[in-house]
Protein backbone atom coordinates (compact mmCIF):
# COMPACT_ATOMS: atom_id res chain seq x y z
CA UNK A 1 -8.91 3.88 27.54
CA UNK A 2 -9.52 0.41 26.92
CA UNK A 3 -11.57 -0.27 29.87
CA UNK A 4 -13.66 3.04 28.69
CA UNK A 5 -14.27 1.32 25.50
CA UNK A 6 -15.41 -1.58 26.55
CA UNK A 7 -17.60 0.18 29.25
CA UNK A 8 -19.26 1.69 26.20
CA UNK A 9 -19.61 -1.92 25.18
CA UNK A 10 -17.55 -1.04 21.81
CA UNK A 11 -15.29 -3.70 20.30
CA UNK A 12 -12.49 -4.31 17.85
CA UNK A 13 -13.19 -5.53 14.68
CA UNK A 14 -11.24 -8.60 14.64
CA UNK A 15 -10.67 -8.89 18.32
CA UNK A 16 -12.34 -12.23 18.45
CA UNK A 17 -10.87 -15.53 17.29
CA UNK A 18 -14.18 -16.82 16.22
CA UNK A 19 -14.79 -14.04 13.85
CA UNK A 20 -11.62 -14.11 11.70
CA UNK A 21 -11.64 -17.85 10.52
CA UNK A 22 -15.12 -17.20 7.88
CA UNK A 23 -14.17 -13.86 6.85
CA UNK A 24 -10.36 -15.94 5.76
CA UNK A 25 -12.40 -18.55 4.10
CA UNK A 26 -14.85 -15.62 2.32
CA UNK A 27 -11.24 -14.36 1.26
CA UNK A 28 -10.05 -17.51 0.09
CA UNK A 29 -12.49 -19.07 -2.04
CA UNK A 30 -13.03 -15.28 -3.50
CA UNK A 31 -9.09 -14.93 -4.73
CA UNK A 32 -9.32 -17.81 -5.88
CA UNK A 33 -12.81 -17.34 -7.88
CA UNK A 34 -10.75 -14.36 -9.06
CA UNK A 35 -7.29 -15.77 -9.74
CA UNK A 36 -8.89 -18.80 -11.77
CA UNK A 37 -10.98 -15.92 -13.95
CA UNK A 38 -7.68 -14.37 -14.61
CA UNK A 39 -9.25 -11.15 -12.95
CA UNK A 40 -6.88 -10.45 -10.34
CA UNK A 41 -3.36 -11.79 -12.28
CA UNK A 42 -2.34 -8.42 -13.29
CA UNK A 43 -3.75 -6.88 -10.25
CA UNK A 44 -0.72 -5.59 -7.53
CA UNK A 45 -1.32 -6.16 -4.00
CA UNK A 46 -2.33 -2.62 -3.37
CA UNK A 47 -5.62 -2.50 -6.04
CA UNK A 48 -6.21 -6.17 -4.83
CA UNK A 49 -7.07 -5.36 -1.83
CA UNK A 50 -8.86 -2.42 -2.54
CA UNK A 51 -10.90 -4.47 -5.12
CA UNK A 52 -11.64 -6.84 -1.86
CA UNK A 53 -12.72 -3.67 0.15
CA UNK A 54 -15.32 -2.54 -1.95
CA UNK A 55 -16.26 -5.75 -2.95
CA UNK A 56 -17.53 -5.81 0.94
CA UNK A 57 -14.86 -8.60 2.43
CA UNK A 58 -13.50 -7.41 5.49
CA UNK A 59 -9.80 -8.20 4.48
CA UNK A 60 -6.55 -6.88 6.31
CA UNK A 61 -3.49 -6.84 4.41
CA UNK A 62 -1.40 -9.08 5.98
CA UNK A 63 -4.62 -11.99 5.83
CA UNK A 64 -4.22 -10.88 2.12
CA UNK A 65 -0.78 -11.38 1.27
CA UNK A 66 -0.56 -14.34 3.08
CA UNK A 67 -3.59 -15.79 1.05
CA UNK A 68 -1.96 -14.63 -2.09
CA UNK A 69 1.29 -16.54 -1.43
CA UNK A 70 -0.32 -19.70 -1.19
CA UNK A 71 -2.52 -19.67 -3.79
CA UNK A 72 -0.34 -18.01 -6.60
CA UNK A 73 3.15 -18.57 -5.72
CA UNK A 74 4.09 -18.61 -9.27
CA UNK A 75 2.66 -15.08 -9.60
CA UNK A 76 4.12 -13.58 -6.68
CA UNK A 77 7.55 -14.99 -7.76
CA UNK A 78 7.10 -13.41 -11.25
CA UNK A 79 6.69 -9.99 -9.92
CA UNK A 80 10.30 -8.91 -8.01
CA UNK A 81 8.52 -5.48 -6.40
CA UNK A 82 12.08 -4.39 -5.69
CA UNK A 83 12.75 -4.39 -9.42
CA UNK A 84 9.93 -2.31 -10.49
CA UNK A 85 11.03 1.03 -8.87
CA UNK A 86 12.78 2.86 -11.53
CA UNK A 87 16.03 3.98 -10.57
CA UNK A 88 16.92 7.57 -8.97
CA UNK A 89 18.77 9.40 -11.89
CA UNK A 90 22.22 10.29 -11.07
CA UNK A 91 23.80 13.09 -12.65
CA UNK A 92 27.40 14.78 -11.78
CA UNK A 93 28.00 18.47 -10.51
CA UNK A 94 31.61 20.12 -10.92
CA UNK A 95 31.37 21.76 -7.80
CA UNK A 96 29.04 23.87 -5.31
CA UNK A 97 26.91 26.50 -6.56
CA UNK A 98 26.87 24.90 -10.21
CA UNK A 99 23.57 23.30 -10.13
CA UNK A 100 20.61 24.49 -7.64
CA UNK A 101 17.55 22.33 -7.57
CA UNK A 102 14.14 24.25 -6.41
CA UNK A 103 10.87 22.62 -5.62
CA UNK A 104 7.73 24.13 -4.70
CA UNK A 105 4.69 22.69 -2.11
CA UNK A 106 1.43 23.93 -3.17
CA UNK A 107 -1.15 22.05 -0.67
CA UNK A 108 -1.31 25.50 1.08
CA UNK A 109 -1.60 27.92 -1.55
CA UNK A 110 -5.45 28.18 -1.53
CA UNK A 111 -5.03 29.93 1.42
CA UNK A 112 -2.33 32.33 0.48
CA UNK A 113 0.87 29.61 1.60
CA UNK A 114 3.15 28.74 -0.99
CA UNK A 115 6.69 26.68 0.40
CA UNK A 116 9.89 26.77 -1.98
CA UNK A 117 13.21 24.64 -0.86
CA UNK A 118 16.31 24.77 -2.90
CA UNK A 119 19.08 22.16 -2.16
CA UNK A 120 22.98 22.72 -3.71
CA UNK A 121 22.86 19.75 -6.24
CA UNK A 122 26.56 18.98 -5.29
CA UNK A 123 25.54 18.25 -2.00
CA UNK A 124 22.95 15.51 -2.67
């Protein structure tokens, strides 16, 4: 496959060394820009580097992150992502067949498909 693509004379984005080092520096000095304006603060990482996208830099999300680490460690250390989830609820069942919990898929149902699953809640 790979000697098919190249044949074709088709290439990886970032598959050259040369290539990565301006687009990191475009990156850069354009977090920053946006970090100092107090645009991206309250940004997560996920709408960060979407805002990056269509702003036209050709970003990947590990380049990202590790940009973001070293210019606002103090804001990555304020948000624990862990914390943020909110918590599963737990609730207690006396025994099987007390409490049955039903959920329906509808991504099929414009064409006549409708999916329903039901799960004992004493066994979750």
């Amino acid at each position: 496959m790979q000697r098919l693509r190249l044949g074709l004379g088709m290439r990886r984005r970032f598959e050259h060394n040369h290539i990565v080092p301006p687009h990191n520096e475009l990156m850069h000095n354009t977090l920053r820009q946006q970090l100092s304006h107090g645009h991206a603060y309250a940004y997560g990482r996920r709408h960060l580097y979407t805002s990056l996208k269509r702003a036209g830099i050709p970003v990947t999300r590990d380049r990202m992150y590790e940009q973001l680490r070293l210019l606002d460690p103090a804001g990555i250390a304020s948000r624990p992502f862990a914390l943020q989830r909110t918590p599963r609820g737990t609730y207690h069942v006396p025994g099987p067949d007390f409490v049955l919990s039903v959920d329906g898929h509808h991504k099929m149902s414009e064409y006549g498909i409708e999916v329903y699953a039901g799960i004992d809640g004493y066994s979750r």
